[in-house]
C-alpha atoms as a PDB file:
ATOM      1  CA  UNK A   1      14.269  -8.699   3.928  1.00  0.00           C
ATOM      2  CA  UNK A   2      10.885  -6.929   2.784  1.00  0.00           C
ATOM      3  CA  UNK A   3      10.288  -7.281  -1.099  1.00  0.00           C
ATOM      4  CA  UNK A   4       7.271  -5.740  -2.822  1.00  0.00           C
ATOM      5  CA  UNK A   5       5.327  -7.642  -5.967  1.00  0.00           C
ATOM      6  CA  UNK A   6       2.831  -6.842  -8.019  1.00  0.00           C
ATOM      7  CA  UNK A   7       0.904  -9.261  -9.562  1.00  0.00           C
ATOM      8  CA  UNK A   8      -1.819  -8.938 -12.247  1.00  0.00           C
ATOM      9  CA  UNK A   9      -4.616 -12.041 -11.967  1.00  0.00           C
ATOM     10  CA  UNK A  10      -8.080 -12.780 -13.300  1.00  0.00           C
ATOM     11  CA  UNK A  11     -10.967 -11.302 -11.026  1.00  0.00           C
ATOM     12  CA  UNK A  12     -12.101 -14.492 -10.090  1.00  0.00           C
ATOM     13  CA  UNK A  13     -13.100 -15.906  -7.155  1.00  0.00           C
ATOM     14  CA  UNK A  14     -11.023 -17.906  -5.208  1.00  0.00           C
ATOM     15  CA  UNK A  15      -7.707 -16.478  -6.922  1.00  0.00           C
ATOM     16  CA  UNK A  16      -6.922 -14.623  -3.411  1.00  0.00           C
ATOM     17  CA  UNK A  17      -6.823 -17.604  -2.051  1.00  0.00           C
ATOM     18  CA  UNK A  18      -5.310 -19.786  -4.056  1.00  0.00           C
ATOM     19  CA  UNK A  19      -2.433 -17.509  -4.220  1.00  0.00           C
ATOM     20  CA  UNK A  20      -2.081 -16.486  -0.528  1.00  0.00           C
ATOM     21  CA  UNK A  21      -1.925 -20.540   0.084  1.00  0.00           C
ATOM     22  CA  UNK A  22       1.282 -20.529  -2.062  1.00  0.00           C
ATOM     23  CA  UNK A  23       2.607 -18.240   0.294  1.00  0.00           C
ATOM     24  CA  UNK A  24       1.536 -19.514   3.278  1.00  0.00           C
ATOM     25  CA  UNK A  25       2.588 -23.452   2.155  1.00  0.00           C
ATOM     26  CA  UNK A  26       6.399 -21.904   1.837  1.00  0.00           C
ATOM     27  CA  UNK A  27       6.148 -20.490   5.580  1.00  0.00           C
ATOM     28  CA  UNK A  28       6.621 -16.819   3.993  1.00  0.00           C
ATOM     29  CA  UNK A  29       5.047 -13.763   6.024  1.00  0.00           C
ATOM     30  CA  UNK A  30       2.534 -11.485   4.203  1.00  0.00           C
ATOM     31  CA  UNK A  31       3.401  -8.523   5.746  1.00  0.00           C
ATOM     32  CA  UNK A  32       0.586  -6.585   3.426  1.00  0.00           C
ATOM     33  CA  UNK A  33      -1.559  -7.063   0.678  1.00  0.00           C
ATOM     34  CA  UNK A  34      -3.257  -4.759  -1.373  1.00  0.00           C
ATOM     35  CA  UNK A  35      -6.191  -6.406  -3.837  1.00  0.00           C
ATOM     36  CA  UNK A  36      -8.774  -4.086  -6.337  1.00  0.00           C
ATOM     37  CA  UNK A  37      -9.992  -4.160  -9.795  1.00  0.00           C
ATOM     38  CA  UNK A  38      -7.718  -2.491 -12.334  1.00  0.00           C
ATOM     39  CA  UNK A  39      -8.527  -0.252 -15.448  1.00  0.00           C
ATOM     40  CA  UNK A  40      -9.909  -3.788 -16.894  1.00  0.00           C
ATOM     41  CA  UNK A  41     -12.697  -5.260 -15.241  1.00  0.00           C
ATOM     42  CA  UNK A  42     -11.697  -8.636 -15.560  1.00  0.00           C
ATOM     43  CA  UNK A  43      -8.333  -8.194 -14.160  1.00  0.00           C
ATOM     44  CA  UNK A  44      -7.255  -6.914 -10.348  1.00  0.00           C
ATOM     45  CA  UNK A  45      -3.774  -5.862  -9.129  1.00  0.00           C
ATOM     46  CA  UNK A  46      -2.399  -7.440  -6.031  1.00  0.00           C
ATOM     47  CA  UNK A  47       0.455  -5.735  -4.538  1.00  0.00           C
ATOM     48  CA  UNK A  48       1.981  -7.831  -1.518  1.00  0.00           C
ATOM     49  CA  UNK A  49       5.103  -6.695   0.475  1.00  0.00           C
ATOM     50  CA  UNK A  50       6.447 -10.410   1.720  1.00  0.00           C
ATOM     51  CA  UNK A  51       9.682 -10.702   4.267  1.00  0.00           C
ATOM     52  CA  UNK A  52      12.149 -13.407   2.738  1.00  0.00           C
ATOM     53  CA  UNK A  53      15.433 -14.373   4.154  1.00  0.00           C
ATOM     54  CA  UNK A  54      17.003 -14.717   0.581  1.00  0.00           C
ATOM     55  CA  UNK A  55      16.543 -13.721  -2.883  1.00  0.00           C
ATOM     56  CA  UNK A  56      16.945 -17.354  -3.491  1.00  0.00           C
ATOM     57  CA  UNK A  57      13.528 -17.738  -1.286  1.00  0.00           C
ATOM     58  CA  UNK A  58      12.046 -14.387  -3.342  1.00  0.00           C
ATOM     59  CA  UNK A  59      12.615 -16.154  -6.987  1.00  0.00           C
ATOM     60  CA  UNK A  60      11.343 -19.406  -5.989  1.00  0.00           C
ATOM     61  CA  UNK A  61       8.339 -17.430  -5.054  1.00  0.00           C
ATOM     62  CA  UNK A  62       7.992 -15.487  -8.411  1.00  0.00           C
ATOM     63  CA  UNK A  63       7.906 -18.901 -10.313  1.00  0.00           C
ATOM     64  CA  UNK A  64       5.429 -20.653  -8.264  1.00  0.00           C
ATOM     65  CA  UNK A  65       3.508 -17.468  -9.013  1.00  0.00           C
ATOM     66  CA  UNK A  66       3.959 -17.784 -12.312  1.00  0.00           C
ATOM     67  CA  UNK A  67       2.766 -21.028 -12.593  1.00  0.00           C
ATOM     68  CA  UNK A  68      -0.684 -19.882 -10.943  1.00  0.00           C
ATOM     69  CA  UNK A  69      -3.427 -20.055 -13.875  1.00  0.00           C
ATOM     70  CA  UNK A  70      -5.036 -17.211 -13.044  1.00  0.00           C
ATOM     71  CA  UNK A  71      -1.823 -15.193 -12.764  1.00  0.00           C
ATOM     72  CA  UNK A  72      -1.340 -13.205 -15.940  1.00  0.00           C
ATOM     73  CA  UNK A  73       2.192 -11.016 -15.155  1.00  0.00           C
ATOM     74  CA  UNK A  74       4.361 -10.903 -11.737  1.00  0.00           C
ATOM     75  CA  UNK A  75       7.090  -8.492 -11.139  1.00  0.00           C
ATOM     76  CA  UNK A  76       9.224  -8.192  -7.724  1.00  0.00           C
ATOM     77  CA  UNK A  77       9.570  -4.203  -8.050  1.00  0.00           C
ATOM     78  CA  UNK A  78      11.104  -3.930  -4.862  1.00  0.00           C
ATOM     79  CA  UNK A  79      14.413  -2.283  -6.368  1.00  0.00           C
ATOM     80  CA  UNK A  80      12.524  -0.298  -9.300  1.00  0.00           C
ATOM     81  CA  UNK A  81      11.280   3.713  -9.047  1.00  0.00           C
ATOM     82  CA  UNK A  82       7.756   3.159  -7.544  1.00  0.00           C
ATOM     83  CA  UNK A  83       5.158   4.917  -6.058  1.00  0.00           C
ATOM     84  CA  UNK A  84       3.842   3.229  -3.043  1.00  0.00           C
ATOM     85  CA  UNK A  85       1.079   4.267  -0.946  1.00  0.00           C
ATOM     86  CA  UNK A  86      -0.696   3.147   2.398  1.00  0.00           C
ATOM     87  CA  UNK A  87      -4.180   4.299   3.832  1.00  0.00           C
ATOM     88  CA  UNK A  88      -4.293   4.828   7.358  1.00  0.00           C
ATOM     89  CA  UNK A  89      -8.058   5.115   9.844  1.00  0.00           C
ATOM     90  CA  UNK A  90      -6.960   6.634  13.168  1.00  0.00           C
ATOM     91  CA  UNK A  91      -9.513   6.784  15.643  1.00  0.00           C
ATOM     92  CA  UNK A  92      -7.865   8.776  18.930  1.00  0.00           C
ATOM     93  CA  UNK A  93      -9.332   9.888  22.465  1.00  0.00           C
ATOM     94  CA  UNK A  94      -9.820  14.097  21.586  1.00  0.00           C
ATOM     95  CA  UNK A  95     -11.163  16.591  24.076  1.00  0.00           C
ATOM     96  CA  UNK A  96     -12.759  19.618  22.719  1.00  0.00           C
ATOM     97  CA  UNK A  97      -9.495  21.414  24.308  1.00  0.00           C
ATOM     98  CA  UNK A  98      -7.080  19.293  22.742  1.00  0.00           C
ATOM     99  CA  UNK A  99      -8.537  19.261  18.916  1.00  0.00           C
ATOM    100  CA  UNK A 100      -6.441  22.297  17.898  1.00  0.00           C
ATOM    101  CA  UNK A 101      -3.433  21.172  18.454  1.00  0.00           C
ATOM    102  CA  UNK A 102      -3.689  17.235  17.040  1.00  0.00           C
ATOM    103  CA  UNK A 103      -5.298  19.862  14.104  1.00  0.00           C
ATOM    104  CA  UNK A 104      -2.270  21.308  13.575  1.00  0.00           C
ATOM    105  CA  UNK A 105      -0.687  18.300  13.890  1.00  0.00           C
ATOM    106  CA  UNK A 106      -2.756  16.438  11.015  1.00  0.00           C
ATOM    107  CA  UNK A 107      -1.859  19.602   8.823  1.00  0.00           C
ATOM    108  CA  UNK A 108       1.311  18.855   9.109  1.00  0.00           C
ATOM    109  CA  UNK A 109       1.398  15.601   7.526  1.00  0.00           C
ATOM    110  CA  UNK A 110      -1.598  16.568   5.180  1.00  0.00           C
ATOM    111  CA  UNK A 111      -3.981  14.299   7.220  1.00  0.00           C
ATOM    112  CA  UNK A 112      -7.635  14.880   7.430  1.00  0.00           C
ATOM    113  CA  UNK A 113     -10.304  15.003  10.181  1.00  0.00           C
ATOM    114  CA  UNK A 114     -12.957  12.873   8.593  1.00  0.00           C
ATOM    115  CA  UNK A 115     -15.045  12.468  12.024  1.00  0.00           C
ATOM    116  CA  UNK A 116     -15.626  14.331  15.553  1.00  0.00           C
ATOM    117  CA  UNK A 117     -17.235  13.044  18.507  1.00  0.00           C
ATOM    118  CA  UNK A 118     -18.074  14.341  21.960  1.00  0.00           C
ATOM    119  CA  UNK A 119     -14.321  12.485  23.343  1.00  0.00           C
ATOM    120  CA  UNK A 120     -13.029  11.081  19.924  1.00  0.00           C
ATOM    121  CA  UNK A 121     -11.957  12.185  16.454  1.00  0.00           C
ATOM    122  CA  UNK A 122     -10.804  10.014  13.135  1.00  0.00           C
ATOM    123  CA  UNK A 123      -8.382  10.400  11.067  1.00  0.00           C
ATOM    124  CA  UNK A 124      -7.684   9.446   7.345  1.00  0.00           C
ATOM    125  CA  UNK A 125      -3.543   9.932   6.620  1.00  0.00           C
ATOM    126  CA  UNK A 126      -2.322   8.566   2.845  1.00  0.00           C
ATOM    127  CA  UNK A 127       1.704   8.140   2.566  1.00  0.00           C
ATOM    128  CA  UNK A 128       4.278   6.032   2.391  1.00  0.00           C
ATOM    129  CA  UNK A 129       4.719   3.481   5.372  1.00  0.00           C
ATOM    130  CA  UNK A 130       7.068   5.766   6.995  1.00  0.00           C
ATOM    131  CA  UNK A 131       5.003   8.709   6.879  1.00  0.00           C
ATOM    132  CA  UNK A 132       1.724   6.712   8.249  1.00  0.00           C
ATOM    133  CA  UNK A 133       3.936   5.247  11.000  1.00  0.00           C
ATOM    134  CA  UNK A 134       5.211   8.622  11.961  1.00  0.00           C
ATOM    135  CA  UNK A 135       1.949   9.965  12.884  1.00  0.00           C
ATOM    136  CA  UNK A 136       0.343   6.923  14.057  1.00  0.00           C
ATOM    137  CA  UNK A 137       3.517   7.591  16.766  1.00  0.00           C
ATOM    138  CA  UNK A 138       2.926  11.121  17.374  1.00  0.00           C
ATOM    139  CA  UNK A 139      -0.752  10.110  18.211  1.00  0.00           C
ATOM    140  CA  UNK A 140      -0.146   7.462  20.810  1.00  0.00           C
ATOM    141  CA  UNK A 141       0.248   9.793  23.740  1.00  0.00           C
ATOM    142  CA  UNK A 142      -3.231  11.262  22.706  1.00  0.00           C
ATOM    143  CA  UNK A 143      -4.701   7.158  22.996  1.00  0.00           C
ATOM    144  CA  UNK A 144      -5.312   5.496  19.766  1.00  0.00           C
ATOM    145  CA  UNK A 145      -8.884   3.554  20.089  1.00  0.00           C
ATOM    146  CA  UNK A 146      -8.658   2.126  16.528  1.00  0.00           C
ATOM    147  CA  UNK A 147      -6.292   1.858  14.182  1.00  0.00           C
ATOM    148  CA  UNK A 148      -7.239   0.795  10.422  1.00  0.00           C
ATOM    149  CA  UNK A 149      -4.779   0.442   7.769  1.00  0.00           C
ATOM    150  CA  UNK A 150      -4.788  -0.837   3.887  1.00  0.00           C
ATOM    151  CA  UNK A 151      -1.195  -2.076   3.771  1.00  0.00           C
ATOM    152  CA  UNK A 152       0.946  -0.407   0.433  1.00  0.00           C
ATOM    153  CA  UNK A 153       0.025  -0.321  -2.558  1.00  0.00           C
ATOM    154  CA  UNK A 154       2.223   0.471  -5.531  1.00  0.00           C
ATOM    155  CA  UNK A 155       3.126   1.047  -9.659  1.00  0.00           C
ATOM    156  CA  UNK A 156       5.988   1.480 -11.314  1.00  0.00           C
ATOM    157  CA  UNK A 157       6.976   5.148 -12.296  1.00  0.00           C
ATOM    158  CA  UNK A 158       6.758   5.900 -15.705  1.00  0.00           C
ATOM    159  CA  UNK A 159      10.100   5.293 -17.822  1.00  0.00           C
ATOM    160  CA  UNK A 160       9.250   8.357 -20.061  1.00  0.00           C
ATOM    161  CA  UNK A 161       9.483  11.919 -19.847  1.00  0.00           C
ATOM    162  CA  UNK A 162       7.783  14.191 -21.037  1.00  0.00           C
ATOM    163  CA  UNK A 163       9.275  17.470 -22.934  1.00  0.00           C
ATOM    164  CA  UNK A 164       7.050  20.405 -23.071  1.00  0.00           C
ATOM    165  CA  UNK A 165       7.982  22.399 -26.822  1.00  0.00           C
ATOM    166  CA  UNK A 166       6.344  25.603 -27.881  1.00  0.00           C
ATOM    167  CA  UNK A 167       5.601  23.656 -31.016  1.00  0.00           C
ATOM    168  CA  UNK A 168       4.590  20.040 -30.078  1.00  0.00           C
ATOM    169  CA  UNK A 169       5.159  17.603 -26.970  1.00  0.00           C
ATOM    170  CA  UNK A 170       7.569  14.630 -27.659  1.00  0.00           C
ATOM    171  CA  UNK A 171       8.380  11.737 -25.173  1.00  0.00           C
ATOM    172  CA  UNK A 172      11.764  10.713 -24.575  1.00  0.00           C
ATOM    173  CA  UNK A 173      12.962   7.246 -22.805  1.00  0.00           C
END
């Protein structure tokens, strides 16, 4: 089973690795990870989507992590509202007579040609994993020459709502 964490660490170096060598010493696949600086300097987000075969295996995982000095919080937020996203560089064979329809194609998922050559193009798609997968197999018939992607990367949705009043704005849980 495929379970997404989030984990907040110090931006140090060596704190990738350190962490992905926990992973790797309990024979547990990184399917993706996600790494960047957050709103604090000092502090970077890792978001890893990890296949398990138990939740047994999963919260054996989240201690270890825990235990990590450089880890400061770690949530599995797998079964929580999220917002997940994946970047996806798709560089595909294009003749000048076939660029209007993979255009209309890339429209339709709200792609974007970022690059034209004399027999290529490239192009950026941002989704879920379903959504980059779906085009990435609409554009195999066309011959995908590279393929470039930034594995998912996700928050948790906000728990409030807001309520818009003539006469002031109030937040509810």
């Amino acid at each position: 089973m495929k379970r997404t964490i989030s984990t907040l660490v110090n931006n140090s170096s060596g704190v990738l690795n350190r962490i992905t060598g926990l992973f790797a010493r309990r024979h547990y696949n990184i399917e993706s990870i996600t790494v960047g600086v957050t709103e604090n300097p000092s502090v970077s987000r890792m978001t890893f989507v990890v296949v398990v075969d138990t939740m047994n295996n999963i919260e054996q995982v989240l201690k270890q992590l825990h235990k990590q000095v450089d880890v400061l919080k770690v949530k599995d937020i797998t079964d929580e509202s999220i917002i997940a996203r994946e970047l996806a560089l798709i560089k595909i064979v294009a003749f000048p007579e076939q660029r209007g329809e993979i255009a209309a194609l890339v429209n339709t998922f709200r792609a974007q040609t970022i690059d034209i050559g004399r027999e290529s193009m490239t192009l950026q798609v941002v989704g879920d994993h379903e959504k980059v997968e779906a085009l990435i197999d609409l554009l195999r018939p066309y011959g995908i020459k590279e393929l470039a992607r930034t594995g998912e990367t996700a928050l948790s949705r906000s728990s409030k709502k807001v309520i818009a009043d003539p006469n002031r704005l109030s937040l509810i849980n």
